[in-house]
PDB file of N, CA and C in Angstrom:
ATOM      1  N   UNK A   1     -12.794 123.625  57.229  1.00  0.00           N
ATOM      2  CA  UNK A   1     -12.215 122.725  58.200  1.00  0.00           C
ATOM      3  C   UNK A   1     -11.163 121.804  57.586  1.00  0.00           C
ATOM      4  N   UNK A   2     -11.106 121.806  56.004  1.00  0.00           N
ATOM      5  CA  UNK A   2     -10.045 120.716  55.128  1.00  0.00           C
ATOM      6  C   UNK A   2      -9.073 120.976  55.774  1.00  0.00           C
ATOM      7  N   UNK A   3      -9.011 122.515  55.185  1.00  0.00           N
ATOM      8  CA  UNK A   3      -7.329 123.122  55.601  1.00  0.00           C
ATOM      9  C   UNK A   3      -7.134 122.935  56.810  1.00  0.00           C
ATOM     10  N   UNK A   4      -7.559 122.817  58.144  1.00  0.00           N
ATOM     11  CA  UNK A   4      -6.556 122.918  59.318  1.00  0.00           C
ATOM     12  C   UNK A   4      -5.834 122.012  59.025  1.00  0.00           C
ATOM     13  N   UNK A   5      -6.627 120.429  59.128  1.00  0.00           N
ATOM     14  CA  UNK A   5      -5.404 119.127  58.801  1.00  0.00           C
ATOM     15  C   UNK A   5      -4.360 119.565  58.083  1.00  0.00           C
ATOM     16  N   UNK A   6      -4.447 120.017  56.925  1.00  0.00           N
ATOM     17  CA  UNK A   6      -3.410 120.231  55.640  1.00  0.00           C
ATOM     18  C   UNK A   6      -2.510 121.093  56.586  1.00  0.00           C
ATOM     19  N   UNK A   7      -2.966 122.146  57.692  1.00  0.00           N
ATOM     20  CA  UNK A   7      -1.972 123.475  58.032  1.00  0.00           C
ATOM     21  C   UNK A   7      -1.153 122.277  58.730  1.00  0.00           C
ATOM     22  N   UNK A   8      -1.972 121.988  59.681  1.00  0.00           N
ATOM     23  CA  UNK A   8      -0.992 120.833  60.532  1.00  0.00           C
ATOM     24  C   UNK A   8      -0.061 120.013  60.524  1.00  0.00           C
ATOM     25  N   UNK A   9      -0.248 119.217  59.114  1.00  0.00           N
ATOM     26  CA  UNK A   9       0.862 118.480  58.463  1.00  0.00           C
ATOM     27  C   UNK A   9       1.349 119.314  57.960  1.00  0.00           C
ATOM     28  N   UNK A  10       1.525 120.647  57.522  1.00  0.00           N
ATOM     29  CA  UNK A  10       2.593 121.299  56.643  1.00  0.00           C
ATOM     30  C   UNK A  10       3.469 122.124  57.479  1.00  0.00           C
ATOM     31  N   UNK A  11       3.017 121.965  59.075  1.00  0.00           N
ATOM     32  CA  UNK A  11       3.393 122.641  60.065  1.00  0.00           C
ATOM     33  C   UNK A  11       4.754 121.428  60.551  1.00  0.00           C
ATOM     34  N   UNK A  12       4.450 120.503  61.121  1.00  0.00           N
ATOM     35  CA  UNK A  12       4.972 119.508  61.314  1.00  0.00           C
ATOM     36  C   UNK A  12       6.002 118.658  60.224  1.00  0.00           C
ATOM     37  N   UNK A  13       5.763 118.802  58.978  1.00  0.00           N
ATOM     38  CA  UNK A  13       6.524 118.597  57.758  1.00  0.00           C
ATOM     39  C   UNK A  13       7.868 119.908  58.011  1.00  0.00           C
ATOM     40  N   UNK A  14       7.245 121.064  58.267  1.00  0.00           N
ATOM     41  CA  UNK A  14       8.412 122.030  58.014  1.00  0.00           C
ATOM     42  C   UNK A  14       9.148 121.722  59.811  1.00  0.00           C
ATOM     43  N   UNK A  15       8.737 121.871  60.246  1.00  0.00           N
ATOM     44  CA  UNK A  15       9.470 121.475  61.972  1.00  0.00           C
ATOM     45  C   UNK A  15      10.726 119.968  61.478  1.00  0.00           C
ATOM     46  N   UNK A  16       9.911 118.920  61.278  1.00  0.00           N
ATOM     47  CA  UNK A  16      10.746 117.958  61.083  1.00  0.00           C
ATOM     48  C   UNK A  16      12.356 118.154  60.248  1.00  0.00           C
ATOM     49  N   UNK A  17      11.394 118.702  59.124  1.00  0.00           N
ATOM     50  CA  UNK A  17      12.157 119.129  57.912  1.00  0.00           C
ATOM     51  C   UNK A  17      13.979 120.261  58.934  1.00  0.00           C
ATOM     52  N   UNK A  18      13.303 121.270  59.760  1.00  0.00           N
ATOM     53  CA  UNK A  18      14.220 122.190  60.115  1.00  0.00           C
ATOM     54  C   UNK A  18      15.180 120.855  60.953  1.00  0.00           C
ATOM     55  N   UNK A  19      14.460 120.175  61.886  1.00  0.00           N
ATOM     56  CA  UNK A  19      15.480 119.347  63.241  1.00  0.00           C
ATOM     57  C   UNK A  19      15.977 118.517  62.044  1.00  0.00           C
ATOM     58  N   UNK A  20      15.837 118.319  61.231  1.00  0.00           N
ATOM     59  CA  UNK A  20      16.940 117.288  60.345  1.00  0.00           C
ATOM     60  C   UNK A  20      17.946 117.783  59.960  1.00  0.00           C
ATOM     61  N   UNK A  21      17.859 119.457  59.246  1.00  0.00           N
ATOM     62  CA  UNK A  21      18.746 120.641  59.261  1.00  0.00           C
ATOM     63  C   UNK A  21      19.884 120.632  60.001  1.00  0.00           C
ATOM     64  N   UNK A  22      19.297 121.464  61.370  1.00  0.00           N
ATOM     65  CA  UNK A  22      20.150 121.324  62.251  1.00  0.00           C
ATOM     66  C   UNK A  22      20.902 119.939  62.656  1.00  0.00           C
ATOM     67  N   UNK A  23      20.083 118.839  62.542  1.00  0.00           N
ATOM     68  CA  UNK A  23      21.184 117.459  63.104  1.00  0.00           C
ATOM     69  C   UNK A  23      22.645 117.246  61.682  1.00  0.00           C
ATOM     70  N   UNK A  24      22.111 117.691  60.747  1.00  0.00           N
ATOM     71  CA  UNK A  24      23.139 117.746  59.551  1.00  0.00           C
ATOM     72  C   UNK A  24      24.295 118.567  59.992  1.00  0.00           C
ATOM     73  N   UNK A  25      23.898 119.825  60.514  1.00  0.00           N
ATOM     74  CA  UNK A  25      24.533 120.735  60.690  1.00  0.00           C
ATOM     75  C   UNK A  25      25.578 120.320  61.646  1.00  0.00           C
ATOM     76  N   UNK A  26      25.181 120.242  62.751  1.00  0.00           N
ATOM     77  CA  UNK A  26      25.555 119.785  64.355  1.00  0.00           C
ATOM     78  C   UNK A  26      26.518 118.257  64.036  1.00  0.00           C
ATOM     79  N   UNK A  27      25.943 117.825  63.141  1.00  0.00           N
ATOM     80  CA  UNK A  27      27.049 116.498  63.240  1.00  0.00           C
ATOM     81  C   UNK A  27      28.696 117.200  61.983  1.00  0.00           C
ATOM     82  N   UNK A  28      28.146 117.873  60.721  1.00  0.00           N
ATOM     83  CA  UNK A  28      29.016 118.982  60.755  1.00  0.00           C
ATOM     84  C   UNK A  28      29.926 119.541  61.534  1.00  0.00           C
ATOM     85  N   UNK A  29      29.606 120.039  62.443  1.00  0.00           N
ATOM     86  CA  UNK A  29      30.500 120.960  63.389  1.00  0.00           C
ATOM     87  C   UNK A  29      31.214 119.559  63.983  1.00  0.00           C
ATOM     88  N   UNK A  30      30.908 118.516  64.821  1.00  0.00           N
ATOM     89  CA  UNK A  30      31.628 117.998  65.350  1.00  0.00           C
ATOM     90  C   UNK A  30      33.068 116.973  64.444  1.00  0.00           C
ATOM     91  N   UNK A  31      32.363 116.980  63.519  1.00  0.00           N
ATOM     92  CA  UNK A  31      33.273 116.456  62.418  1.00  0.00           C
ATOM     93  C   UNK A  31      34.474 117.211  62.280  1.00  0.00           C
ATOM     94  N   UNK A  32      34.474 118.685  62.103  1.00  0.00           N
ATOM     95  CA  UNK A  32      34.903 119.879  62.434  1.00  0.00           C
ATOM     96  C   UNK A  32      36.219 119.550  63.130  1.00  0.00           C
ATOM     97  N   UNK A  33      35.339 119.729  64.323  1.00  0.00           N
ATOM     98  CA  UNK A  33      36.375 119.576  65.697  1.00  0.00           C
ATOM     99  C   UNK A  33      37.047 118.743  65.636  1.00  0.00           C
ATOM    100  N   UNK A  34      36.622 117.508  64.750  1.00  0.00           N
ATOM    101  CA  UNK A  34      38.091 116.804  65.031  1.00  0.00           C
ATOM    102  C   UNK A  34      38.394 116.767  63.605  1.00  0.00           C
ATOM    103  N   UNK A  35      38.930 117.619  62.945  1.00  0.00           N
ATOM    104  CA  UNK A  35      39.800 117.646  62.389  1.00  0.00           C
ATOM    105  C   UNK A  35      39.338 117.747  60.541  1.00  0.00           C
ATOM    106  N   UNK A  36      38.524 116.913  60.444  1.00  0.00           N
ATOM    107  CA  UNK A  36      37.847 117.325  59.078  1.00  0.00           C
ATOM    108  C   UNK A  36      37.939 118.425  58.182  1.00  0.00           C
ATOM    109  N   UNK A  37      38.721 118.145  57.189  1.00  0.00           N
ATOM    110  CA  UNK A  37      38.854 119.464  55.753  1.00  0.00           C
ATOM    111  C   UNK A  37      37.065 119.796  55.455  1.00  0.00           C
ATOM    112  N   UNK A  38      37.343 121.155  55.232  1.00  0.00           N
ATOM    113  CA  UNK A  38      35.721 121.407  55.117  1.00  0.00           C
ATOM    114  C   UNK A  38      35.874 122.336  53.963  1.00  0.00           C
ATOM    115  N   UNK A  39      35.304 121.560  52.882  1.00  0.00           N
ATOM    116  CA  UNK A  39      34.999 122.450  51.573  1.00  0.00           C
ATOM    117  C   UNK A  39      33.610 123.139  51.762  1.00  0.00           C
ATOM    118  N   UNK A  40      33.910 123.859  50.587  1.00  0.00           N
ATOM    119  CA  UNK A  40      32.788 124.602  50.238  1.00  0.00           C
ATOM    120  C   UNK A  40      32.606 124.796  48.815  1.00  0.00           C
ATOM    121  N   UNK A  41      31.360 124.287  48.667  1.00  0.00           N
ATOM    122  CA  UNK A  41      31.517 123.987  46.742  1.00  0.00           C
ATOM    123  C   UNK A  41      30.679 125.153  46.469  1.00  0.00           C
ATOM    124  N   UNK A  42      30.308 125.939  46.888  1.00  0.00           N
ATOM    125  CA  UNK A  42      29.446 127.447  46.249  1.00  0.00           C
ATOM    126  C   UNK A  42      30.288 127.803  45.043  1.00  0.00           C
ATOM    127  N   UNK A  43      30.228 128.672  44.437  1.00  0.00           N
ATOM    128  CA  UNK A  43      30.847 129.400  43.613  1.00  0.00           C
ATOM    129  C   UNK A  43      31.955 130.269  44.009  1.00  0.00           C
ATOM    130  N   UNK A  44      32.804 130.830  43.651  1.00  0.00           N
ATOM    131  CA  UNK A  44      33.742 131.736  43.791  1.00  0.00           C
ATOM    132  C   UNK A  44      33.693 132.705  44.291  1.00  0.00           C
ATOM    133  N   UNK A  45      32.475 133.627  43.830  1.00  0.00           N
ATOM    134  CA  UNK A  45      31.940 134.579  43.951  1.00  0.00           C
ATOM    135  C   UNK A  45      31.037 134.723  45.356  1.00  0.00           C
ATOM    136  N   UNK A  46      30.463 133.263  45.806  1.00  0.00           N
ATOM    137  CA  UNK A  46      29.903 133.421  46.708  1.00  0.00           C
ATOM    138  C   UNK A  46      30.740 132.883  47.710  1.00  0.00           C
ATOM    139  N   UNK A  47      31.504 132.127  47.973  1.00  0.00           N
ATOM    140  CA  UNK A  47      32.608 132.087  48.798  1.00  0.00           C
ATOM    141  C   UNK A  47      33.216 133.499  48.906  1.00  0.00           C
ATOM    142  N   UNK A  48      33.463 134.289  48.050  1.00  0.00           N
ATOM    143  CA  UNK A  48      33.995 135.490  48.808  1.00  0.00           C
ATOM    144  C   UNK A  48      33.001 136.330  49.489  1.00  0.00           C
ATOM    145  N   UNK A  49      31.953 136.358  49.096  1.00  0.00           N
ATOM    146  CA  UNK A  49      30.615 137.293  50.609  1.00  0.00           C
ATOM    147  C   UNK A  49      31.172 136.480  51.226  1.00  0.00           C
ATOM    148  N   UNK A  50      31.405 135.268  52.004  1.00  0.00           N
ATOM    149  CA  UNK A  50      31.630 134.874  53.455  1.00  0.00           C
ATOM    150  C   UNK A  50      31.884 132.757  53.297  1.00  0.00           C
ATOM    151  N   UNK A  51      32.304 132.738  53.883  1.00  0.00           N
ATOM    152  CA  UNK A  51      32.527 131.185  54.491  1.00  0.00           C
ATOM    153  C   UNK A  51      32.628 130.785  55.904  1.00  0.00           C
ATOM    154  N   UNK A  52      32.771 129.636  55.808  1.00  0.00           N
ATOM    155  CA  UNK A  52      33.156 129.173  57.400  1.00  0.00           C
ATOM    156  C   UNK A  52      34.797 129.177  57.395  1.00  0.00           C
ATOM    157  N   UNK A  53      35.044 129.373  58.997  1.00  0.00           N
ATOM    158  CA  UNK A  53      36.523 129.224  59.001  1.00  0.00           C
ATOM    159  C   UNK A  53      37.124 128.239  58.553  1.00  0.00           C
ATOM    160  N   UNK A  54      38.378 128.404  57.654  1.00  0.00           N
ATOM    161  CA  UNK A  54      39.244 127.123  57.394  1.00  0.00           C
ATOM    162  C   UNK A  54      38.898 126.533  56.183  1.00  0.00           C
ATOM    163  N   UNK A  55      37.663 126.505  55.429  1.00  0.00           N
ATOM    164  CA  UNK A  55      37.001 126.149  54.149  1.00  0.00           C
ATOM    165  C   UNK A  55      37.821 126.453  53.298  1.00  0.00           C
ATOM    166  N   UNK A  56      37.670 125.430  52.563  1.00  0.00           N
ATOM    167  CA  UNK A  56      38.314 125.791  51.081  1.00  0.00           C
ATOM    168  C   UNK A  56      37.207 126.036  50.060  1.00  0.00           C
ATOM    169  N   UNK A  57      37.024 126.383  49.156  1.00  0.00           N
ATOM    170  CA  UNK A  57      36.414 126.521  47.847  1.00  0.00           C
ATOM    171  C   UNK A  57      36.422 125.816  46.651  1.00  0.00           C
ATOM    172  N   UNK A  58      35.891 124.820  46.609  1.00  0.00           N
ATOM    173  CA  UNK A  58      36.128 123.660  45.430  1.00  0.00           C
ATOM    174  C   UNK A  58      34.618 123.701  45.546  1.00  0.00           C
ATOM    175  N   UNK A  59      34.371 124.995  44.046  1.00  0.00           N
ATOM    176  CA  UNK A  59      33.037 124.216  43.092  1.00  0.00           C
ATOM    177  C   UNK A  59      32.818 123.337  42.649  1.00  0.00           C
ATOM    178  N   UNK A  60      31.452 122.983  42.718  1.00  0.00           N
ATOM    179  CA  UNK A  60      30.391 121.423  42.279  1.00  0.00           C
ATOM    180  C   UNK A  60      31.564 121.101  40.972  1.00  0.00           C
ATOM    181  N   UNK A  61      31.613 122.335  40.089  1.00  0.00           N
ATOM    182  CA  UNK A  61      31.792 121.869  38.565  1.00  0.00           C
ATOM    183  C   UNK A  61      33.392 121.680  38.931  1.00  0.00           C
ATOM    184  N   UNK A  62      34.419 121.825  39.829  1.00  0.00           N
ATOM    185  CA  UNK A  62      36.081 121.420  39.756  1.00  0.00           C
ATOM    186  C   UNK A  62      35.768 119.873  40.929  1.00  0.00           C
ATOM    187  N   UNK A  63      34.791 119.685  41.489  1.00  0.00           N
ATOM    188  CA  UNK A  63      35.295 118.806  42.237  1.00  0.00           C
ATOM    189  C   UNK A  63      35.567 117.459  41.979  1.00  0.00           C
ATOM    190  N   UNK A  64      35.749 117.053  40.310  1.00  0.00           N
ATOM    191  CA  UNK A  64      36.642 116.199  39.726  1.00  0.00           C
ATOM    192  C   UNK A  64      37.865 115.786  39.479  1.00  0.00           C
ATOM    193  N   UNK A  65      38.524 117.688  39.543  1.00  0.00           N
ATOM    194  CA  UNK A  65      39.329 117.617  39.498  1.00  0.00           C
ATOM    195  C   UNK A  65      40.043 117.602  40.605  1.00  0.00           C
ATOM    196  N   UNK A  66      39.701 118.469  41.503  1.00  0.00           N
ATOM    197  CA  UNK A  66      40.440 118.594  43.103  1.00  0.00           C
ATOM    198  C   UNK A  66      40.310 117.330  43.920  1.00  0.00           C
ATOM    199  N   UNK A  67      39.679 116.429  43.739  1.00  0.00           N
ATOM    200  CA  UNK A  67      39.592 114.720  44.587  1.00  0.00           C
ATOM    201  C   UNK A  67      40.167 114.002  43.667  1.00  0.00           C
ATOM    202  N   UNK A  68      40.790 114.075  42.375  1.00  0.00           N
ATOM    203  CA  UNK A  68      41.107 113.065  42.220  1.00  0.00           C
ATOM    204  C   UNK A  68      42.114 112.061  42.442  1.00  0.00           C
ATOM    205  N   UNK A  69      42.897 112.805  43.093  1.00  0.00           N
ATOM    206  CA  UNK A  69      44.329 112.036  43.550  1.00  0.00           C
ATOM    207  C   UNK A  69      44.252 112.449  45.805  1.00  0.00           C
ATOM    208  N   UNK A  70      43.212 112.851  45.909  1.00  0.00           N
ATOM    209  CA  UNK A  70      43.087 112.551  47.476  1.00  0.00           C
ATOM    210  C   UNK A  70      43.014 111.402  48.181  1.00  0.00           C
ATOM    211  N   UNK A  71      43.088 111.395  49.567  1.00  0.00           N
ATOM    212  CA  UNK A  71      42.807 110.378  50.237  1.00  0.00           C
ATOM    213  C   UNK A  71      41.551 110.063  50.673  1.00  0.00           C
ATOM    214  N   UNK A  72      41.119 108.819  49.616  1.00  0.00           N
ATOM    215  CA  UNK A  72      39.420 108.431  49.505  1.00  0.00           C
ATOM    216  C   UNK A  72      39.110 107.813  51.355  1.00  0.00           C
ATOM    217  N   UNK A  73      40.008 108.429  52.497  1.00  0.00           N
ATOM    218  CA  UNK A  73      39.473 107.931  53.714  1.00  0.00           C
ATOM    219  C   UNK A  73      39.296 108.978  55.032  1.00  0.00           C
ATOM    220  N   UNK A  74      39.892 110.107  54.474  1.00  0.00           N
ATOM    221  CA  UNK A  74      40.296 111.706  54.911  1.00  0.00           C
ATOM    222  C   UNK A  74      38.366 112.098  55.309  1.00  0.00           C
ATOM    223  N   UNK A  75      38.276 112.500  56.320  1.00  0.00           N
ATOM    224  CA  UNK A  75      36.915 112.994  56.590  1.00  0.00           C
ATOM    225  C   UNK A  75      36.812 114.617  56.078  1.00  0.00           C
ATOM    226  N   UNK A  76      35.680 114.491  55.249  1.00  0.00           N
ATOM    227  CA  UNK A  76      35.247 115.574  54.878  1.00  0.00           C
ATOM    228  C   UNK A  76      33.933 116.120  55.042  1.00  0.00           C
ATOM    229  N   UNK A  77      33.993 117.576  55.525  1.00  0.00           N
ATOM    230  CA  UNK A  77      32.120 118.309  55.562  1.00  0.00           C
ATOM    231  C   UNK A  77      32.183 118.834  54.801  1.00  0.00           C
ATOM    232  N   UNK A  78      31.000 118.808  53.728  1.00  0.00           N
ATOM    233  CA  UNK A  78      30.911 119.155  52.504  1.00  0.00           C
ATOM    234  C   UNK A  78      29.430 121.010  53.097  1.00  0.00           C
ATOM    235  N   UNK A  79      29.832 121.560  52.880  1.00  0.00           N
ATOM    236  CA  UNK A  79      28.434 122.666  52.699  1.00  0.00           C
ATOM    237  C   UNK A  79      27.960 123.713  51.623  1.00  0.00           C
ATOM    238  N   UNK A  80      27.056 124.028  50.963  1.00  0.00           N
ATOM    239  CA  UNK A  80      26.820 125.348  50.425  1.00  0.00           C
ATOM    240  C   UNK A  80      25.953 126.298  50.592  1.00  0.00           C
ATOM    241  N   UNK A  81      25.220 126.484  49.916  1.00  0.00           N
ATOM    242  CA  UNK A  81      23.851 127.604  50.259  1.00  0.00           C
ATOM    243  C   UNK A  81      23.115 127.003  50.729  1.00  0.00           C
ATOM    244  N   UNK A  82      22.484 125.628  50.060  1.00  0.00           N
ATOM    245  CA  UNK A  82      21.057 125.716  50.958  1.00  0.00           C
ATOM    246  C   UNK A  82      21.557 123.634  51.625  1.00  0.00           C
ATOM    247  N   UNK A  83      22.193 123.322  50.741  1.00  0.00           N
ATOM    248  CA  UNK A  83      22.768 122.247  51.114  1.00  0.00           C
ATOM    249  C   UNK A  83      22.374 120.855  49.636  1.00  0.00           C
ATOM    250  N   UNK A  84      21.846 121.642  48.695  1.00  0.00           N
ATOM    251  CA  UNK A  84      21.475 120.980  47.065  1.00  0.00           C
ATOM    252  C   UNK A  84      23.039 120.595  46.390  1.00  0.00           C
ATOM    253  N   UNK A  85      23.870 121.331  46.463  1.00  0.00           N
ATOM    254  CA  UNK A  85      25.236 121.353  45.884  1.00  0.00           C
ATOM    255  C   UNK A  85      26.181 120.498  46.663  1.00  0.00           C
ATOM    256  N   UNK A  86      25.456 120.941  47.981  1.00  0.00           N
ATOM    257  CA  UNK A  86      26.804 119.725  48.683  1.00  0.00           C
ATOM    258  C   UNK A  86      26.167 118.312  48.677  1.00  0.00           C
ATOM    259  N   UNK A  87      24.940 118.076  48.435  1.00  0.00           N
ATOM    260  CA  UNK A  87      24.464 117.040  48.570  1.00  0.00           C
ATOM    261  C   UNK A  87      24.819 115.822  47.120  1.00  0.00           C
ATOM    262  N   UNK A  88      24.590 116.576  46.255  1.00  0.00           N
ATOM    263  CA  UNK A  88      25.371 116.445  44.901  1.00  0.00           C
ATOM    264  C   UNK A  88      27.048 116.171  45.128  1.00  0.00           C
ATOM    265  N   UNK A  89      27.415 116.834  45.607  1.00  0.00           N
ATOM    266  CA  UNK A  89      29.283 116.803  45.994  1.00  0.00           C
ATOM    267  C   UNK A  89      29.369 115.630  46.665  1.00  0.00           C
ATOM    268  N   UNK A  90      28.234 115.312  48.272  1.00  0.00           N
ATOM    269  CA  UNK A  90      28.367 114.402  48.856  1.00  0.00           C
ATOM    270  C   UNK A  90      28.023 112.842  47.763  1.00  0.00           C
ATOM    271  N   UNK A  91      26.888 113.110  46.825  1.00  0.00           N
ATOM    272  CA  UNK A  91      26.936 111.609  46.125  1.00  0.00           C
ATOM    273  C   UNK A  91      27.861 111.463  44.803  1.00  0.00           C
ATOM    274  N   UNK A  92      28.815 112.422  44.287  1.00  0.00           N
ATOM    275  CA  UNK A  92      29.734 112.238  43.215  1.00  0.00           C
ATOM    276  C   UNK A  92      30.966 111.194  43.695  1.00  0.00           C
ATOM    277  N   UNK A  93      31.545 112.425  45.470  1.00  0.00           N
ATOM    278  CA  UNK A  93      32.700 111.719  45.976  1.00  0.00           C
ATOM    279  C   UNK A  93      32.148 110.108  46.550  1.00  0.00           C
ATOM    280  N   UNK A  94      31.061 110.165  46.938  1.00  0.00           N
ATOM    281  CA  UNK A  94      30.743 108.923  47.275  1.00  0.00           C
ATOM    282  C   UNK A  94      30.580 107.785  46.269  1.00  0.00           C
ATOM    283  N   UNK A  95      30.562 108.462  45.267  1.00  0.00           N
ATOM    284  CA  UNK A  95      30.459 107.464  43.806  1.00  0.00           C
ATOM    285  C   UNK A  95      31.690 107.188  43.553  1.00  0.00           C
ATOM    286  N   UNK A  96      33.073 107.879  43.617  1.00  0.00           N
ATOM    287  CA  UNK A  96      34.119 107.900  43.755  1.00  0.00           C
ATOM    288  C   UNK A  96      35.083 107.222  44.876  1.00  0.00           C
ATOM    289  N   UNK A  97      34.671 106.719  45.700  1.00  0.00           N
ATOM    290  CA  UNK A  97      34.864 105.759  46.654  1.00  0.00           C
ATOM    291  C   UNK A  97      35.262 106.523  47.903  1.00  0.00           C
ATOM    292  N   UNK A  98      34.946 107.639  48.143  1.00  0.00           N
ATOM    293  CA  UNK A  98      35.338 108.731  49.287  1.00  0.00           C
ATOM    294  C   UNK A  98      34.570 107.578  50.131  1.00  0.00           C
ATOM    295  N   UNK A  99      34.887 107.703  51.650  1.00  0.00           N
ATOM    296  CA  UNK A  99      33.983 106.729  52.693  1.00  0.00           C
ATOM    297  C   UNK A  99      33.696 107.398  53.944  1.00  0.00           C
ATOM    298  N   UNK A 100      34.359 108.618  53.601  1.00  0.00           N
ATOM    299  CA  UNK A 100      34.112 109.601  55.394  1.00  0.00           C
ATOM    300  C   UNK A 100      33.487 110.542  55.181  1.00  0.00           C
ATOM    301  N   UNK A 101      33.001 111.004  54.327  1.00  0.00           N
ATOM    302  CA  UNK A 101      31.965 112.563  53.795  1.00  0.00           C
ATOM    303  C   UNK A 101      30.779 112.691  54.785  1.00  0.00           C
ATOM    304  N   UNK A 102      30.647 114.094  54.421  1.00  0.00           N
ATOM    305  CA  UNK A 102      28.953 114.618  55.060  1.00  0.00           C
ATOM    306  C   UNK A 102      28.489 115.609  54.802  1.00  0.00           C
ATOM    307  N   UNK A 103      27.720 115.476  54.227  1.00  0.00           N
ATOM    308  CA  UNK A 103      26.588 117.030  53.531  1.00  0.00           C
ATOM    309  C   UNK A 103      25.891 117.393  54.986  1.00  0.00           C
ATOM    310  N   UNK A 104      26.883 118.620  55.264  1.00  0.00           N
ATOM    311  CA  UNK A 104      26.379 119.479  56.655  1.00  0.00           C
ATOM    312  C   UNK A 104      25.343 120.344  56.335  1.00  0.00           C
ATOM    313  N   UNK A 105      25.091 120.574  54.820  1.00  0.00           N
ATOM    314  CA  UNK A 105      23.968 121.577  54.532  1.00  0.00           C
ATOM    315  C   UNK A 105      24.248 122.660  53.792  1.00  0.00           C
ATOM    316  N   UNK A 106      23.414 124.222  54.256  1.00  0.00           N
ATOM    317  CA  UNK A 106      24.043 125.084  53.901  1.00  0.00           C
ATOM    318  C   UNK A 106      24.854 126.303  54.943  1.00  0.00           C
ATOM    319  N   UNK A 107      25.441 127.106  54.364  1.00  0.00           N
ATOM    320  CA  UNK A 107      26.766 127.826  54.946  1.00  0.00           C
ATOM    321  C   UNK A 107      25.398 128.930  56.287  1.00  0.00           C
ATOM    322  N   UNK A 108      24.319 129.034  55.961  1.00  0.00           N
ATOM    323  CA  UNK A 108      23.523 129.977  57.238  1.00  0.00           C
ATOM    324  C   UNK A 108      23.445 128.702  57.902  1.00  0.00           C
ATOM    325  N   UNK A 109      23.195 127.652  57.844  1.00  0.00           N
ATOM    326  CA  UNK A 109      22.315 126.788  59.070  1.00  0.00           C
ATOM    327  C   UNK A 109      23.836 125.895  59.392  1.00  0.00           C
ATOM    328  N   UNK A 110      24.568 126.141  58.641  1.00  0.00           N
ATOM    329  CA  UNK A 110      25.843 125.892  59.686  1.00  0.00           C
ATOM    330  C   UNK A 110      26.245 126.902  60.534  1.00  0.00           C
ATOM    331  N   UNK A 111      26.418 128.326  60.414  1.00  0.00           N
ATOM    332  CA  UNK A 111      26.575 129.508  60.906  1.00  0.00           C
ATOM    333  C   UNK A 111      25.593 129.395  61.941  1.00  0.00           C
ATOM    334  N   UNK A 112      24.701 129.484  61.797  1.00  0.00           N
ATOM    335  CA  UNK A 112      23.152 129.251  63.136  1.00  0.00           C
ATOM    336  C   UNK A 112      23.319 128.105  64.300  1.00  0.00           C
ATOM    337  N   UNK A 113      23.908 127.126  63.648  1.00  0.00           N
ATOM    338  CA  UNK A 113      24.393 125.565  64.373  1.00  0.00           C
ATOM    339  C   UNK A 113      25.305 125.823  64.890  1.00  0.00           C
ATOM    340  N   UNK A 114      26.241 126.672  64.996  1.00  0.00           N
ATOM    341  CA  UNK A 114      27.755 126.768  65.443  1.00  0.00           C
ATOM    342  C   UNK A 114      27.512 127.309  66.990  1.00  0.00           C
ATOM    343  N   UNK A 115      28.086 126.486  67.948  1.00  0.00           N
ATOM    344  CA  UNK A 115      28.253 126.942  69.308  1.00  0.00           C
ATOM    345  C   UNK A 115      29.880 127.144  69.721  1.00  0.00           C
ATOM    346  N   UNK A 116      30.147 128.427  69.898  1.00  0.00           N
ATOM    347  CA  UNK A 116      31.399 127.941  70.176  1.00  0.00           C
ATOM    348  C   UNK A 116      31.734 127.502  71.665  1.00  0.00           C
TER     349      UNK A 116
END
């Protein structure tokens, strides 16, 4: 009888866990729409299997170099695989005085989030 409780909260942990996903995602896309540069810091290699439209490709390890002379007020959606890399991207540029960023996640649960 331990485990049901435990199933329950690990049921409800992963539910929460997904609607936070998607609200990352979804505020993503609308960022999108209006106008927002949308990197993609994956790797090279995995940017070419697939991206979102319009993305650029600036890996975790160049994105020192590619922000450093940008406009720290320019809105940006940051995404990668699972959303670990952009989240990292999102607190470097933010350490860097960027002020419009957003770790939308990763490149499936933006793809899944997308209504056109």
């Amino acid at each position: 009888m331990k485990t049901l409780p435990s199933l329950l909260t690990l049921c409800v942990a992963l539910f929460c866990s997904a609607l936070q996903a998607s609200e990352r995602a979804d505020i993503g896309w609308t960022l999108i729409e209006t106008g927002a540069l949308v990197v993609d810091v994956r790797t090279p290699a995995e940017f070419e299997v697939g991206h979102l439209n319009n993305a650029i490709n600036v890996p975790l390890s160049k994105l020192s170099q590619h922000f450093s002379n940008k406009d720290k007020d320019r809105a940006i959606v940051l995404y990668c695989r699972s959303g670990n890399r952009s989240e990292k991207a999102y607190q470097f540029l933010k350490h860097q005085g960027f002020t419009n960023i957003h770790n939308a996640g990763g490149f499936v649960e933006m793809q899944e989030s997308h209504k056109p």
